[in-house]
Protein backbone atom coordinates (compact mmCIF):
# COMPACT_ATOMS: atom_id res chain seq x y z
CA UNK A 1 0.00 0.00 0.00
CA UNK A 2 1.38 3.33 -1.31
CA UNK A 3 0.79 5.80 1.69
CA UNK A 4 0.75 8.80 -1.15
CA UNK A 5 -1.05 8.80 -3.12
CA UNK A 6 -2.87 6.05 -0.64
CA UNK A 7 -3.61 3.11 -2.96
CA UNK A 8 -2.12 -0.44 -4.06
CA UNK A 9 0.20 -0.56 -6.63
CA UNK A 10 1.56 -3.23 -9.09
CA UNK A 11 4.71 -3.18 -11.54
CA UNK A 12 3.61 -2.05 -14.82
CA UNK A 13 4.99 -5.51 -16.46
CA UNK A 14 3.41 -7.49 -14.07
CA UNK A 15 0.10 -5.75 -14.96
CA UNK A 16 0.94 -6.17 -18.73
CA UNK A 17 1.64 -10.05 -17.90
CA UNK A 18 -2.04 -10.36 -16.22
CA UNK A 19 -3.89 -9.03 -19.16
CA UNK A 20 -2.28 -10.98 -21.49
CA UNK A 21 -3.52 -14.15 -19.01
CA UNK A 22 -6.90 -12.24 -19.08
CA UNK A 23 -6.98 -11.38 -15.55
CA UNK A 24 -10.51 -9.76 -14.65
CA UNK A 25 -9.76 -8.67 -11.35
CA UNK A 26 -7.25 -8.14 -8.84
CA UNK A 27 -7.22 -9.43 -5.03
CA UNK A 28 -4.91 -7.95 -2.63
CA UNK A 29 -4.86 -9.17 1.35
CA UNK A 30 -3.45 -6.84 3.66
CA UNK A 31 -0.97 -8.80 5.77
CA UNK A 32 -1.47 -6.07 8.42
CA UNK A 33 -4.65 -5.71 9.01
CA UNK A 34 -6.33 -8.60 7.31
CA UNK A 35 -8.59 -6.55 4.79
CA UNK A 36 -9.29 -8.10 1.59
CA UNK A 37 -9.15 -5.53 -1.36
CA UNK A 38 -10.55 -6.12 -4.81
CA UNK A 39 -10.62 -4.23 -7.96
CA UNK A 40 -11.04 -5.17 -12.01
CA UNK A 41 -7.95 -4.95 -13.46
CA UNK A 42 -9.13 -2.22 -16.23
CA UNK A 43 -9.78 -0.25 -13.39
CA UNK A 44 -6.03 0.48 -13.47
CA UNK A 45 -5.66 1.18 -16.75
CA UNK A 46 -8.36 4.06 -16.73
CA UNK A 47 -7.55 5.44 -13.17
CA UNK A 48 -4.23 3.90 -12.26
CA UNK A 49 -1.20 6.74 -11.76
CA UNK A 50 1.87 6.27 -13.32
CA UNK A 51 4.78 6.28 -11.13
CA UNK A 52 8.89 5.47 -10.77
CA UNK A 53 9.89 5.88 -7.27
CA UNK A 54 13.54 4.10 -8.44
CA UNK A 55 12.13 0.46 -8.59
CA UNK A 56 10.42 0.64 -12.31
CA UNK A 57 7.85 1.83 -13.80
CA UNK A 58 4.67 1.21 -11.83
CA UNK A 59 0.83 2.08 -11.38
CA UNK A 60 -1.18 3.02 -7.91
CA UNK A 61 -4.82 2.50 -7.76
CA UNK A 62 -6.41 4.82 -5.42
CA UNK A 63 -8.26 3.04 -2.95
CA UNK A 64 -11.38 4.91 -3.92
CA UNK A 65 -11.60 2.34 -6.95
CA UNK A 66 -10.84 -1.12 -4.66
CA UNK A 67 -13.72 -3.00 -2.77
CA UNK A 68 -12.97 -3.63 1.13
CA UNK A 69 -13.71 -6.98 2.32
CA UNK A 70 -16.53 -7.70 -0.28
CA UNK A 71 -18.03 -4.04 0.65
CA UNK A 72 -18.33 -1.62 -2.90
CA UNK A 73 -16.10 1.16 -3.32
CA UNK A 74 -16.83 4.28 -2.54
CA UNK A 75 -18.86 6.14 -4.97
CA UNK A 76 -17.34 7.74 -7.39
CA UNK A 77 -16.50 11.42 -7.97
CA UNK A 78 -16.20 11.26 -3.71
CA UNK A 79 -12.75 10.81 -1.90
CA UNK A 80 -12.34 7.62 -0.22
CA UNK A 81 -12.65 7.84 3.69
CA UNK A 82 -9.72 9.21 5.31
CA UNK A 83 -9.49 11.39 1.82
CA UNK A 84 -9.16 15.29 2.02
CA UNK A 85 -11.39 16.92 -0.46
CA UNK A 86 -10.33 20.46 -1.50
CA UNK A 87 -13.70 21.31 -3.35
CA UNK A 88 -15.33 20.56 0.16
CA UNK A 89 -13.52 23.47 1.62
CA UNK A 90 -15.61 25.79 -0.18
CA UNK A 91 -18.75 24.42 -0.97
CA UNK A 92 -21.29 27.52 -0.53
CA UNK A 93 -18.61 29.65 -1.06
CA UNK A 94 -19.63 32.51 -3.14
C-alpha cells in the first residue's frame, strides 16, 4: 500500500503479464490488518497513476476504486474515507 497517493500498486509488467492471461480482477490481502481488497484490473488502466519511485515503472490505484472486504467502493467522484477533499472546503462559497 502506497501511503501517497494512498492506494495499491503493481509493476507495470506485471500488470501487462495479467492481461495478457486475461486477468478480470485483482485481489490484494493486507498482511497487516487482514482486509481483503478487490478491484477489475481495467480499473487500473483508466484510473491507475503512473509512477517510478527508483524500482520501475509502476501504477497506484487509489483506494477509492478497490472494494474492502466484499463491501463496494466508494462512490465515485467522492474521496475515499480518510481522503481530504479540496472542493469541500468551499462548498457555498460565493
Amino acid at each position: 500500500m502506497l501511503r501517497a497517493p494512498r492506494g495499491w500498486a503493481l509493476d507495470a509488467a506485471v500488470l501487462d503479464q495479467l492481461r495478457a492471461l486475461r486477468v478480470t480482477t485483482i485481489v490484494v490481502t493486507d498482511a497487516e490488518t487482514g482486509t481483503v481488497y478487490s478491484a477489475p484490473l481495467d480499473a487500473f488502466g483508466s484510473h491507475g497513476v503512473a509512477f517510478d519511485r527508483g524500482f520501475g515503472p509502476q501504477l497506484v490505484l487509489p483506494l477509492g476504486y478497490w472494494s474492502a472486504d466484499g463491501q463496494p467502493p466508494p462512490a465515485r467522484g467522492r474521496p475515499a474515507a480518510g481522503q481530504l477533499s479540496f472542493l469541500s472546503l468551499f462548498e457555498g462559497a460565493e
